[in-house]
PDB file of N, CA and C in Angstrom:
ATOM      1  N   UNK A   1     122.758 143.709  50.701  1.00  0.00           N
ATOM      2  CA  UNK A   1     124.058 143.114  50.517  1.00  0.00           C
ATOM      3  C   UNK A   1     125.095 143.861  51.355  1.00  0.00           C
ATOM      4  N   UNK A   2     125.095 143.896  52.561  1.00  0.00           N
ATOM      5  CA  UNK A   2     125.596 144.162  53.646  1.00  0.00           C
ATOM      6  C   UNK A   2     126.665 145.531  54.024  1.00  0.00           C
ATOM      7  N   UNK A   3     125.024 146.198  52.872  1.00  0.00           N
ATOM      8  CA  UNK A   3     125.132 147.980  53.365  1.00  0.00           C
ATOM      9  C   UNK A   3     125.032 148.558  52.472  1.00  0.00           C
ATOM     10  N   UNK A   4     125.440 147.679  51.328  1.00  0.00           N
ATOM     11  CA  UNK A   4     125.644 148.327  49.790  1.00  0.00           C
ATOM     12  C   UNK A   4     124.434 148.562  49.326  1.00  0.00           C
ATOM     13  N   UNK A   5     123.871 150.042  48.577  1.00  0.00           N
ATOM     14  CA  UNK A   5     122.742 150.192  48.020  1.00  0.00           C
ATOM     15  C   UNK A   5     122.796 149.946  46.587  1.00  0.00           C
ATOM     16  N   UNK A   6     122.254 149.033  45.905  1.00  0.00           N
ATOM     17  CA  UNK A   6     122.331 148.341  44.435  1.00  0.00           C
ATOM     18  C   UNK A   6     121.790 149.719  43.847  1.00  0.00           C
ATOM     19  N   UNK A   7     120.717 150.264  43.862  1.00  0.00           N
ATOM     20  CA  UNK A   7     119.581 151.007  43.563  1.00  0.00           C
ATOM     21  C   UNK A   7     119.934 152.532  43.481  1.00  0.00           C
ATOM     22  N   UNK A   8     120.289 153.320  42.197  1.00  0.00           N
ATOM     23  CA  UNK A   8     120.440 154.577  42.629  1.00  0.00           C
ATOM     24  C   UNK A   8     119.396 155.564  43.469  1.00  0.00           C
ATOM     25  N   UNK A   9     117.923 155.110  43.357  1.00  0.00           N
ATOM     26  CA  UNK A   9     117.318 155.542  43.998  1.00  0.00           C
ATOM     27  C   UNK A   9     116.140 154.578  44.128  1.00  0.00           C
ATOM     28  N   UNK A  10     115.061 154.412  45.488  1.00  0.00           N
ATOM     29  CA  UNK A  10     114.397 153.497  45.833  1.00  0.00           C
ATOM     30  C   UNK A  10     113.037 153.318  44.795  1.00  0.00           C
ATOM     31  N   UNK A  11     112.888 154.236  44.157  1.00  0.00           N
ATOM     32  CA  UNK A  11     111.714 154.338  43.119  1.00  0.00           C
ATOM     33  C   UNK A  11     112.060 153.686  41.687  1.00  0.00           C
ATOM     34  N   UNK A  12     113.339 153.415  41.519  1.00  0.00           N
ATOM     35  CA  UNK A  12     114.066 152.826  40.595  1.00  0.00           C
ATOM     36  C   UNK A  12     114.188 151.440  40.355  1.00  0.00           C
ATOM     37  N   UNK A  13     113.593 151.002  39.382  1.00  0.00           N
ATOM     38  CA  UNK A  13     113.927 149.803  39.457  1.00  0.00           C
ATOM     39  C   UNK A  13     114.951 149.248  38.520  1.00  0.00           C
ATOM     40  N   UNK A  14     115.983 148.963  38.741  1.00  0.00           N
ATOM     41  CA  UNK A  14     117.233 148.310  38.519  1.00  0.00           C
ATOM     42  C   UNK A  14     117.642 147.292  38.253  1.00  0.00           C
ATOM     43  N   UNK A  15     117.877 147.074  39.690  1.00  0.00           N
ATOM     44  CA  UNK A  15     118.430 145.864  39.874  1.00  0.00           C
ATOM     45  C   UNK A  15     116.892 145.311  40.377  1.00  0.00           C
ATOM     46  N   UNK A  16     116.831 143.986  39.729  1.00  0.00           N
ATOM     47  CA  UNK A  16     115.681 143.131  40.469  1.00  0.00           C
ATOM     48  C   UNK A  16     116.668 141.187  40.549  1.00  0.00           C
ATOM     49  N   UNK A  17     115.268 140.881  41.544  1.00  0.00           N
ATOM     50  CA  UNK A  17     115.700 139.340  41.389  1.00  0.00           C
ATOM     51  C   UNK A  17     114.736 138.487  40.154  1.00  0.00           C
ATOM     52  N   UNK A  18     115.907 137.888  39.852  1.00  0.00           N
ATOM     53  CA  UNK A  18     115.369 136.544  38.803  1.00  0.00           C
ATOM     54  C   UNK A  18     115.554 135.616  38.941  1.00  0.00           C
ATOM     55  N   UNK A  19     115.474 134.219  38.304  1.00  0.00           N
ATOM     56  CA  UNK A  19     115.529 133.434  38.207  1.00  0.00           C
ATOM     57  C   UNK A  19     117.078 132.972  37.085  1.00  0.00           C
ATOM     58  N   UNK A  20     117.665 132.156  37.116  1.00  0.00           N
ATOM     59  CA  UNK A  20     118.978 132.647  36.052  1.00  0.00           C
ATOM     60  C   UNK A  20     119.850 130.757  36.104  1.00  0.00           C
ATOM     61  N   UNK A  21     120.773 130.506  34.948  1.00  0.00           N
ATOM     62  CA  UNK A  21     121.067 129.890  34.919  1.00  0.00           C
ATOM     63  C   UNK A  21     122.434 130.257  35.454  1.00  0.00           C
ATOM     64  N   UNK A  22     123.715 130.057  36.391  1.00  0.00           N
ATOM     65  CA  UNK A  22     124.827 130.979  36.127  1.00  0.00           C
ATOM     66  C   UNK A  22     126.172 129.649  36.144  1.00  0.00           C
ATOM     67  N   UNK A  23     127.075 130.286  35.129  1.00  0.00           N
ATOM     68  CA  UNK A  23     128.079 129.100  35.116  1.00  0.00           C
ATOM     69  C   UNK A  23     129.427 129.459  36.001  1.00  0.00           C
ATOM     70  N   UNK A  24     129.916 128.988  36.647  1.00  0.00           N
ATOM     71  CA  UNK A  24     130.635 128.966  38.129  1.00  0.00           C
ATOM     72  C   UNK A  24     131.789 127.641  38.405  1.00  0.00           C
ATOM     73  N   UNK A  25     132.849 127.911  38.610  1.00  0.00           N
ATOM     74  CA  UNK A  25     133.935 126.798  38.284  1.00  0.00           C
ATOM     75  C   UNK A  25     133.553 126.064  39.875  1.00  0.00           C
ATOM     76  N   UNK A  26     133.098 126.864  41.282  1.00  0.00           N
ATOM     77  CA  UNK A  26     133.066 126.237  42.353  1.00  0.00           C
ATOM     78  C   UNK A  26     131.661 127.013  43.388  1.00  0.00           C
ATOM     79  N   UNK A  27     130.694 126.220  43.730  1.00  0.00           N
ATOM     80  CA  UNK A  27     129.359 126.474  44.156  1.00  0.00           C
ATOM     81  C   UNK A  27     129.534 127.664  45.093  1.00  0.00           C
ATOM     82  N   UNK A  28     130.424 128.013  45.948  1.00  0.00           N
ATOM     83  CA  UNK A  28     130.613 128.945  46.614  1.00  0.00           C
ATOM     84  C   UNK A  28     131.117 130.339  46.637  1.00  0.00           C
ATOM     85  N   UNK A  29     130.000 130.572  45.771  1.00  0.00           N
ATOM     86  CA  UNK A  29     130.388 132.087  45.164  1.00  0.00           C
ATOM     87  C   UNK A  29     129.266 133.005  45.688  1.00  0.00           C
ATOM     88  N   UNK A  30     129.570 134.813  46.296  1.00  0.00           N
ATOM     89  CA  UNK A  30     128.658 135.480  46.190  1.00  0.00           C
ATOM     90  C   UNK A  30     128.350 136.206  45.114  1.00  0.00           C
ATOM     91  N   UNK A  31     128.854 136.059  43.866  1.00  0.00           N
ATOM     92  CA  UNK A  31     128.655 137.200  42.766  1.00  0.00           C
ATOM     93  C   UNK A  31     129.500 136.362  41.330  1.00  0.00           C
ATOM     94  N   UNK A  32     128.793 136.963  40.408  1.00  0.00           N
ATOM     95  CA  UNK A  32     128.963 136.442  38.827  1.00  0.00           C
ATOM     96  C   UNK A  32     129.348 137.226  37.941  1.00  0.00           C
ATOM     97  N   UNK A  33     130.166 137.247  36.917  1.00  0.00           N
ATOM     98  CA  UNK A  33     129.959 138.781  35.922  1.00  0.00           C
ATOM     99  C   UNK A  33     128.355 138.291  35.168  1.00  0.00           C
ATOM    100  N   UNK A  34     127.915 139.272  34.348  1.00  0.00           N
ATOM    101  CA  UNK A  34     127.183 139.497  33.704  1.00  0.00           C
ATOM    102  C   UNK A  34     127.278 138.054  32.510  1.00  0.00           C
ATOM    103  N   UNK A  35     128.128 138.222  32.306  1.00  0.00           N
ATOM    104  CA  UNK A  35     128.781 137.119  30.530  1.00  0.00           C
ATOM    105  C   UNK A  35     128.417 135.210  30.966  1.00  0.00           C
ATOM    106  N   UNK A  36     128.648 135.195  33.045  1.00  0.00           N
ATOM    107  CA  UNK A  36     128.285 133.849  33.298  1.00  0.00           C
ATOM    108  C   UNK A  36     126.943 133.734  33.451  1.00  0.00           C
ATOM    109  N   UNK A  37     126.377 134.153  33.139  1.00  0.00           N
ATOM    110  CA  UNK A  37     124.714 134.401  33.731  1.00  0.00           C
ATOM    111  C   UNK A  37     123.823 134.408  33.001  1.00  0.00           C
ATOM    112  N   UNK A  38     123.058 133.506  32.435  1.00  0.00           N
ATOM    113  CA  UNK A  38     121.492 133.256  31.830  1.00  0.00           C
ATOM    114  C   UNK A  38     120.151 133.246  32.198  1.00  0.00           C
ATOM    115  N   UNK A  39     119.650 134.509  32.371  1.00  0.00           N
ATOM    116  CA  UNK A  39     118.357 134.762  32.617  1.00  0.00           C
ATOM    117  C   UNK A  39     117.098 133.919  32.065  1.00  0.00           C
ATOM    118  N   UNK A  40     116.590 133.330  32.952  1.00  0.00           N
ATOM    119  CA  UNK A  40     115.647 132.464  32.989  1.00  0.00           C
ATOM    120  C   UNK A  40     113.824 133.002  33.375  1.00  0.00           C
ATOM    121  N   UNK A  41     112.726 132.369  32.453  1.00  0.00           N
ATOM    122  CA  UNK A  41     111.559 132.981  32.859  1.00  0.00           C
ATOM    123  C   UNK A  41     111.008 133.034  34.035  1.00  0.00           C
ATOM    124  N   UNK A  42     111.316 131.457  35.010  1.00  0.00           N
ATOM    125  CA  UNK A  42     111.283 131.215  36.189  1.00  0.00           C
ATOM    126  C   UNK A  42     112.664 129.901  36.277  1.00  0.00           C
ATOM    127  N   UNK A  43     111.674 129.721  38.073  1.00  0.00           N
ATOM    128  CA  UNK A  43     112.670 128.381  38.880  1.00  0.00           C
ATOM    129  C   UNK A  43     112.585 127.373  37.706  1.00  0.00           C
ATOM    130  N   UNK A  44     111.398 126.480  37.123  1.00  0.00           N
ATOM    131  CA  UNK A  44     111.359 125.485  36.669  1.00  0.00           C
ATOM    132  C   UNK A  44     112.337 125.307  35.157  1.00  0.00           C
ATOM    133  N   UNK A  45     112.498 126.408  34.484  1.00  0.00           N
ATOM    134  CA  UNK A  45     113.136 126.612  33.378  1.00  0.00           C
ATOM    135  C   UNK A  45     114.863 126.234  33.920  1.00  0.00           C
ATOM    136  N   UNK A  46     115.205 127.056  34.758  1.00  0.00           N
ATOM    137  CA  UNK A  46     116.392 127.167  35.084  1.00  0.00           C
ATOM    138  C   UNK A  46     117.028 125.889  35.926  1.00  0.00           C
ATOM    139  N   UNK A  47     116.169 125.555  36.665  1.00  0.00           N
ATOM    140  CA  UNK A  47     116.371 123.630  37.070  1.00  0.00           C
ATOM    141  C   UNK A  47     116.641 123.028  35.813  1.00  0.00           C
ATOM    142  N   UNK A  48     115.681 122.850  34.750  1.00  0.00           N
ATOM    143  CA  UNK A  48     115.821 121.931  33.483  1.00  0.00           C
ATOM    144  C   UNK A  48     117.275 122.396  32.862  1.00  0.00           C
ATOM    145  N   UNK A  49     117.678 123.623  32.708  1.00  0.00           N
ATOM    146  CA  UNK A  49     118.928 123.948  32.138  1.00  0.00           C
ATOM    147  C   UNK A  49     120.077 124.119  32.641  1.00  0.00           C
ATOM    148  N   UNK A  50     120.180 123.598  33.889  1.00  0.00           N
ATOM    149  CA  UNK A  50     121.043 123.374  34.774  1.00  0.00           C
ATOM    150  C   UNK A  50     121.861 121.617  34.297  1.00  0.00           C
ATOM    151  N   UNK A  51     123.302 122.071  34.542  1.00  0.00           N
ATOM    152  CA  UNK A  51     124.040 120.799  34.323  1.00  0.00           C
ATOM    153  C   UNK A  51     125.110 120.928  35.087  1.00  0.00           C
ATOM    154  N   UNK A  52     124.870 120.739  37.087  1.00  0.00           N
ATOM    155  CA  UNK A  52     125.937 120.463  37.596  1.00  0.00           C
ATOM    156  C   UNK A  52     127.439 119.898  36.903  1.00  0.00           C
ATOM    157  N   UNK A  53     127.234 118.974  36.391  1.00  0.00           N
ATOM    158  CA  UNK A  53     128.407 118.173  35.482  1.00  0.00           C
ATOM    159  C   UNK A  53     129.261 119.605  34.869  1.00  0.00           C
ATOM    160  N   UNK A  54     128.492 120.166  34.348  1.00  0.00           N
ATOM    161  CA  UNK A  54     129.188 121.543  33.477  1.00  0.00           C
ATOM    162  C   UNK A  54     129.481 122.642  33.774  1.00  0.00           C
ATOM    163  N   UNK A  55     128.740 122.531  35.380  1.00  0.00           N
ATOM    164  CA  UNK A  55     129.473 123.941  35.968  1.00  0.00           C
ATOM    165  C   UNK A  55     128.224 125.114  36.003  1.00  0.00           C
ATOM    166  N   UNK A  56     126.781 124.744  35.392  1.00  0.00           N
ATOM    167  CA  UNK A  56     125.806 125.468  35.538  1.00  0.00           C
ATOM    168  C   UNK A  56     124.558 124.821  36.379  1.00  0.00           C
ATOM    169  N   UNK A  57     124.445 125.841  37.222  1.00  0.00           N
ATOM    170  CA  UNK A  57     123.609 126.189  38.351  1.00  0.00           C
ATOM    171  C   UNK A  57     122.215 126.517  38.474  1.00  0.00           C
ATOM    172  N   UNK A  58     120.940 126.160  38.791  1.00  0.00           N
ATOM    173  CA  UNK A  58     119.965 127.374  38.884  1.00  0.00           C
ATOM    174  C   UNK A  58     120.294 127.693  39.909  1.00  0.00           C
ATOM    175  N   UNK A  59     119.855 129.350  40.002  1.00  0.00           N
ATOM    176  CA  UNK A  59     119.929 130.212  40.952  1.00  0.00           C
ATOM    177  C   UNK A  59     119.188 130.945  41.479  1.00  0.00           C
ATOM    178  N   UNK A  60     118.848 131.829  41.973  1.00  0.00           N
ATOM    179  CA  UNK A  60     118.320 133.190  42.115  1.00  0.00           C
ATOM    180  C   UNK A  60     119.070 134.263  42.045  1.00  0.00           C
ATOM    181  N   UNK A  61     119.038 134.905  41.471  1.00  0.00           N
ATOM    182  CA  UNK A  61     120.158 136.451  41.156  1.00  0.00           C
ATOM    183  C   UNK A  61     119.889 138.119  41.588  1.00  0.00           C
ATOM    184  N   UNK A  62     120.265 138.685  41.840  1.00  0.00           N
ATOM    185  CA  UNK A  62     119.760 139.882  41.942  1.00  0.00           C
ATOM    186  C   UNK A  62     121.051 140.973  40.806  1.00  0.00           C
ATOM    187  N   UNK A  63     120.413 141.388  39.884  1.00  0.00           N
ATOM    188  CA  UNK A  63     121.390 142.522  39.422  1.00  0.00           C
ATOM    189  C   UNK A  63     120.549 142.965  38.106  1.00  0.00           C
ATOM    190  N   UNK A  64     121.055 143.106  37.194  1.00  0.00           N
ATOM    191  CA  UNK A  64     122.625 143.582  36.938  1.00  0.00           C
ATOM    192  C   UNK A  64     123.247 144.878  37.896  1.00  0.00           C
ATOM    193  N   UNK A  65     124.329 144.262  38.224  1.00  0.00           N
ATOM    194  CA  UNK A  65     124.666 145.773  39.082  1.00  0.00           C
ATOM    195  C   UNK A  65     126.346 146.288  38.520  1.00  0.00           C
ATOM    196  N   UNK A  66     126.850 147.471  38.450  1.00  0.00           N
ATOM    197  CA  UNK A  66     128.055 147.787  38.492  1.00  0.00           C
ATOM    198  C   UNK A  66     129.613 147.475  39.129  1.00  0.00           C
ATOM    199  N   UNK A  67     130.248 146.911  39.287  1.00  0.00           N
ATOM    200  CA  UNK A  67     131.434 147.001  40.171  1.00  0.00           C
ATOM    201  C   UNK A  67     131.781 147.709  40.287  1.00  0.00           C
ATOM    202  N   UNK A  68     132.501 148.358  41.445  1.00  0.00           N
ATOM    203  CA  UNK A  68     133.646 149.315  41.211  1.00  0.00           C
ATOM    204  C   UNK A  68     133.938 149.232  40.161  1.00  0.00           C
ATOM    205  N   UNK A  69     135.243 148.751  39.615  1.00  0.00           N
ATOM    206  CA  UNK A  69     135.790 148.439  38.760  1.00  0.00           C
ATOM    207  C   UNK A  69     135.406 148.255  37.453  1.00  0.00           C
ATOM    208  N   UNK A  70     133.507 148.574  37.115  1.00  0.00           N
ATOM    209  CA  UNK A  70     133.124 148.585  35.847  1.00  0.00           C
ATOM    210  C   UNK A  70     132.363 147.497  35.486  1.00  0.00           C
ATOM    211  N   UNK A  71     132.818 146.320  36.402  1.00  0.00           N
ATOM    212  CA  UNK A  71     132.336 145.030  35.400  1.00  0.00           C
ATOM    213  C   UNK A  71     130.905 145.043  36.149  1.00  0.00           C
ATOM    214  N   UNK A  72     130.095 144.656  35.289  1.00  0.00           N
ATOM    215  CA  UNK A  72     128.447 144.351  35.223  1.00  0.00           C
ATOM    216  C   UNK A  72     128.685 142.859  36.003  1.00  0.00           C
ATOM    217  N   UNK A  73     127.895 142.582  37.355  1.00  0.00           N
ATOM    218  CA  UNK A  73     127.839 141.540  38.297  1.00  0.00           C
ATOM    219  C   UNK A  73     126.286 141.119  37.961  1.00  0.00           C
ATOM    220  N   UNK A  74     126.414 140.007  38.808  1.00  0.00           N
ATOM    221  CA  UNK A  74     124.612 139.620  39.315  1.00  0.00           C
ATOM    222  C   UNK A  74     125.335 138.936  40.577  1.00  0.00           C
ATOM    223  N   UNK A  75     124.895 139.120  41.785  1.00  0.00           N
ATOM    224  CA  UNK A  75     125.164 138.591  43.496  1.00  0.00           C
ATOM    225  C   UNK A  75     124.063 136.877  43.285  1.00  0.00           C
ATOM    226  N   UNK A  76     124.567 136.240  43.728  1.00  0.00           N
ATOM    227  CA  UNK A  76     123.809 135.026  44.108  1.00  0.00           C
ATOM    228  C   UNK A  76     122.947 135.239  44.806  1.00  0.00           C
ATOM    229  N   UNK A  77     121.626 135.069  45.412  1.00  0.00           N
ATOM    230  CA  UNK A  77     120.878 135.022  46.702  1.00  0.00           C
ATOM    231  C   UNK A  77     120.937 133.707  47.274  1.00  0.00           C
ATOM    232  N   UNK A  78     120.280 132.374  46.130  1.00  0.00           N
ATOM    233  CA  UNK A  78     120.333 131.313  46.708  1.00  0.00           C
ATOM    234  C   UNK A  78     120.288 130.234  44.995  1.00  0.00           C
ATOM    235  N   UNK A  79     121.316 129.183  45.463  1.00  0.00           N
ATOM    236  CA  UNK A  79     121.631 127.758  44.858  1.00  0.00           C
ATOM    237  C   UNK A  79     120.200 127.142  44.716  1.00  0.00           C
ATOM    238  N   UNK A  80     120.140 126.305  43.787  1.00  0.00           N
ATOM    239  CA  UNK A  80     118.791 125.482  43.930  1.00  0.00           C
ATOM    240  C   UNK A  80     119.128 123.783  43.734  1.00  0.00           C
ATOM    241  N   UNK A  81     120.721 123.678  42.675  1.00  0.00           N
ATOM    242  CA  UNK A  81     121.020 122.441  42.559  1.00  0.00           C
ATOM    243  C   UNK A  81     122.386 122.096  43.242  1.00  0.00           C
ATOM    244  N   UNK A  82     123.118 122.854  44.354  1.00  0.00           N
ATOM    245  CA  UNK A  82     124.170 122.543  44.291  1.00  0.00           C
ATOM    246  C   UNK A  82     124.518 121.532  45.063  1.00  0.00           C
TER     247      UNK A  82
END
């Protein structure tokens, strides 16, 4: 994420990618707090619980990660319904 190391150290596992439902007022977002974001078992789960109409997305996610500022994120990687 264009330099930023998520990972306090590379043996660590942290932050990983998932699969996630995330709710989002406009598709063009790189990052979510923690509170919009529903972790999903896989892709197929998170398609079915997806409701463009409502503002939720499947996604792919990578986090949980820190902000500066404290707040718990997940970064988008990639849209699946938008």
């Amino acid at each position: 994420m264009r330099g930023y190391s998520l990972d306090p150290h590379p043996s660590i596992k942290v932050v990983t990618e998932q699969y996630a439902v995330v709710r989002i007022p406009r598709v063009k977002r790189e990052r979510v707090p923690a509170n919009n974001v529903e972790i999903m078992d896989d892709l197929k789960m998170a398609i079915e619980k997806s409701d463009p109409k409502n503002h939720l997305y499947a996604a792919k996610v990578l986090g949980p990660s820190r902000s500066s500022e404290g707040v718990i994120l997940y970064y988008i990687l990639d849209m699946f319904n938008a």
